[in-house]
C-alpha atoms as a PDB file:
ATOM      1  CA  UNK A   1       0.000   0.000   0.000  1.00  0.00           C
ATOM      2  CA  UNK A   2       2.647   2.510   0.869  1.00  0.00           C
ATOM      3  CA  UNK A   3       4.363   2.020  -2.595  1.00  0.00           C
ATOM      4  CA  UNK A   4       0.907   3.227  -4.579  1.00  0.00           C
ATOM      5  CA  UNK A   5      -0.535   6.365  -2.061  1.00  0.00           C
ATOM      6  CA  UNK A   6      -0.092   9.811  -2.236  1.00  0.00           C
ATOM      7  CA  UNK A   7      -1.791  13.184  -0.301  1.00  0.00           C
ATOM      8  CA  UNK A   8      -3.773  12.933  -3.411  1.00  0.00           C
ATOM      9  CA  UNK A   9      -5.306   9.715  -3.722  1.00  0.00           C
ATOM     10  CA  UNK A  10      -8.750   9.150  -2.563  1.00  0.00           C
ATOM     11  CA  UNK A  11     -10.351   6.682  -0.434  1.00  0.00           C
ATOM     12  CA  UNK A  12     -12.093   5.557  -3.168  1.00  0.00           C
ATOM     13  CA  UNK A  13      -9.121   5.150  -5.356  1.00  0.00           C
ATOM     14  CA  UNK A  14      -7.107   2.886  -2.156  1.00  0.00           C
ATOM     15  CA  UNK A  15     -10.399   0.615  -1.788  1.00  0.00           C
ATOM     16  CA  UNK A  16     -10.225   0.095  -5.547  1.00  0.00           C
ATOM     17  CA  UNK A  17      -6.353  -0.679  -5.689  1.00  0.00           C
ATOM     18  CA  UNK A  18      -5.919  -2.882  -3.053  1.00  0.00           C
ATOM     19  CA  UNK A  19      -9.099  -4.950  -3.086  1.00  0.00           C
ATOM     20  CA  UNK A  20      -7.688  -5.588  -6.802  1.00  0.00           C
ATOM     21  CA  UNK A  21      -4.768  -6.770  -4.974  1.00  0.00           C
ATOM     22  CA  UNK A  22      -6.337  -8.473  -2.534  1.00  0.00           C
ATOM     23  CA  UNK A  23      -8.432 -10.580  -4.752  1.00  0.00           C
ATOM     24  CA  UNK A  24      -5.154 -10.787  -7.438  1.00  0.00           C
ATOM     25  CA  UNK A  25      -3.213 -12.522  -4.232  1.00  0.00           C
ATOM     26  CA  UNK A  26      -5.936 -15.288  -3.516  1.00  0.00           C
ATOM     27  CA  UNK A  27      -7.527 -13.488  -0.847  1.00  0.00           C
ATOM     28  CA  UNK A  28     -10.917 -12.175  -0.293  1.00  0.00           C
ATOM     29  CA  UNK A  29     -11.657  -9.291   1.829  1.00  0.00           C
ATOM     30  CA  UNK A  30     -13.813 -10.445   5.265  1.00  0.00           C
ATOM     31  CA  UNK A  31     -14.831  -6.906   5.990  1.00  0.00           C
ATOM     32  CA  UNK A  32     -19.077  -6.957   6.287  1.00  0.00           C
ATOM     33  CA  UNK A  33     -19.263  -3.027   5.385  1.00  0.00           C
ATOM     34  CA  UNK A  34     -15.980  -4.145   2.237  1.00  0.00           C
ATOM     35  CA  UNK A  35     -14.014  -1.442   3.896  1.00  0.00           C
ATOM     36  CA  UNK A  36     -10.066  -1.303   4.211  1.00  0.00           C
ATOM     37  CA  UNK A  37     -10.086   1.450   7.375  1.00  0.00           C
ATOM     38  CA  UNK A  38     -10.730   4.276   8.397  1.00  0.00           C
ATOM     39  CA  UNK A  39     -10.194   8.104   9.202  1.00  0.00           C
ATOM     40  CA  UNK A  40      -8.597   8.446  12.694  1.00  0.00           C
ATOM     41  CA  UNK A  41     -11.185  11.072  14.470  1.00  0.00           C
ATOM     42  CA  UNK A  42     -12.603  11.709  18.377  1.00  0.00           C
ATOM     43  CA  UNK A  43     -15.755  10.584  17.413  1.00  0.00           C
ATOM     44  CA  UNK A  44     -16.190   7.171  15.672  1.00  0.00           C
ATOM     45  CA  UNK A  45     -19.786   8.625  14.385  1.00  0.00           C
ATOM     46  CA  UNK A  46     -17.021  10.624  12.642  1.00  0.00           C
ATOM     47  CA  UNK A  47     -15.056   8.275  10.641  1.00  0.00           C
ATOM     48  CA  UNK A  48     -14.596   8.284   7.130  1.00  0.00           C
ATOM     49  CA  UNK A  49     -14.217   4.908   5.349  1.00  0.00           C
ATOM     50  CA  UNK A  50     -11.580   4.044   2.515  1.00  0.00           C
ATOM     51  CA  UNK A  51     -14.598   3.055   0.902  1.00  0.00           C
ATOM     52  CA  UNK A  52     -16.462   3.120  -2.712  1.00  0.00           C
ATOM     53  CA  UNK A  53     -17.870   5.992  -3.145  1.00  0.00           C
ATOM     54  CA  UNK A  54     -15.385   8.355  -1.064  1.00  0.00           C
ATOM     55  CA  UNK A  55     -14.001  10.687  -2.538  1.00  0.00           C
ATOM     56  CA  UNK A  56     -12.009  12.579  -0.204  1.00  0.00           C
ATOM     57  CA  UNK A  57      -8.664  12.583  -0.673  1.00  0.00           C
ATOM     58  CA  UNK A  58      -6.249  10.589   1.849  1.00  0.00           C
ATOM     59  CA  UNK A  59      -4.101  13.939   2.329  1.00  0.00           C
ATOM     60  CA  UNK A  60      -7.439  15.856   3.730  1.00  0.00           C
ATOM     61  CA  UNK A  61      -7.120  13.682   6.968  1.00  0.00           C
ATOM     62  CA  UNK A  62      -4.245  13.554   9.922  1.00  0.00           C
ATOM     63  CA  UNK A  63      -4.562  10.176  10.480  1.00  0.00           C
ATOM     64  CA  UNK A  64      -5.878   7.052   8.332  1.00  0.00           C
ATOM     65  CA  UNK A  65      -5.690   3.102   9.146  1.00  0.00           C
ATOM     66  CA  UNK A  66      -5.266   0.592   6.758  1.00  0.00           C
ATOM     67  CA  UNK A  67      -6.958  -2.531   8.331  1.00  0.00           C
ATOM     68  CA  UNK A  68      -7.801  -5.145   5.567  1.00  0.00           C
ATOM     69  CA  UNK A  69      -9.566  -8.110   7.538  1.00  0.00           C
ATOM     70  CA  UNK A  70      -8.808 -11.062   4.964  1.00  0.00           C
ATOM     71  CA  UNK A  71      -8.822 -14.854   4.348  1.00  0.00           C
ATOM     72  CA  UNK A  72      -7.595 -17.539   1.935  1.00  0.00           C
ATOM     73  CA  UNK A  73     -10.566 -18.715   0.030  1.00  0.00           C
ATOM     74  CA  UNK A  74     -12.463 -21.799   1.682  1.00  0.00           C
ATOM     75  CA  UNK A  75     -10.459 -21.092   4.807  1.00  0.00           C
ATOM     76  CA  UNK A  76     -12.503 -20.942   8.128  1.00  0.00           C
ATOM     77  CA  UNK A  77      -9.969 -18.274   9.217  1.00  0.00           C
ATOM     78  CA  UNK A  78      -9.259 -15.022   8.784  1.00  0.00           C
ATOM     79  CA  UNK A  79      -6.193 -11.887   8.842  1.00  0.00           C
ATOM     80  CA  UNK A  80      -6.656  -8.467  10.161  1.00  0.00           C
ATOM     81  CA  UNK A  81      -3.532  -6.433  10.877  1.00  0.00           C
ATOM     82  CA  UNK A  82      -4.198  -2.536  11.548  1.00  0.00           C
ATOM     83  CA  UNK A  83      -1.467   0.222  11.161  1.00  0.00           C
ATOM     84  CA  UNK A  84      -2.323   3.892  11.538  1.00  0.00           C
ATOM     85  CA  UNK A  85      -0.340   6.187   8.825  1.00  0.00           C
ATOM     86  CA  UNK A  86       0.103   9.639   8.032  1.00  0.00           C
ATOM     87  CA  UNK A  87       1.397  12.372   5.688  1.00  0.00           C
ATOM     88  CA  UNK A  88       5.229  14.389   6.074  1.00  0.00           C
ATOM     89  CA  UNK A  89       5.843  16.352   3.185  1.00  0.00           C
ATOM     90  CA  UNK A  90       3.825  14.119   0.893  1.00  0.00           C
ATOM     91  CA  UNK A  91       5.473  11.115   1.720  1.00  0.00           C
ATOM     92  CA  UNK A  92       3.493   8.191   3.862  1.00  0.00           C
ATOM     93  CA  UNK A  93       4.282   7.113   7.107  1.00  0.00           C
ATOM     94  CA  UNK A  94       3.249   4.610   9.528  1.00  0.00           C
ATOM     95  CA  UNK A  95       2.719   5.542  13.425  1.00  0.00           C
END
């Protein structure tokens, strides 16, 4: 993920790249709501998603996660790993 974002990528644009990659590894994404993370905020009724049909871009926030719950297909378990990341200068880093 680090390799493809910049200030100027949208949530949209992440969901669409990396549950392509996801699904292009073997894996399918476990999330119920298909969602990769999320906007770090005070309130969680705050929260954006990296979701379809977001289009703000990943720059506009302080703080994202990127928290892909996944499994190998016809598994009975599942993956979820979350990492909180950020913007310095236009260039991504993780908390």
């Amino acid at each position: 993920m680090k390799e493809i974002v910049s200030p100027h990528m949208t949530f949209e644009d992440l969901y669409f790249r990396m549950n392509e990659y996801i699904k292009a590894e073997g894996y399918i994404n476990l999330d119920f709501m298909g969602n990769l993370g999320h906007s770090i905020v005070r309130r969680k009724d705050d929260r954006i998603y990296i979701e379809k049909g977001n289009n703000t871009k990943l720059g506009d926030v302080s703080y994202f996660t990127f928290e892909p719950h996944i499994s190998v297909r016809g598994s009975k378990y599942g993956y979820k790993r979350e990492d909180i990341y950020y913007f310095d200068n236009d260039i991504i880093r993780k908390l």
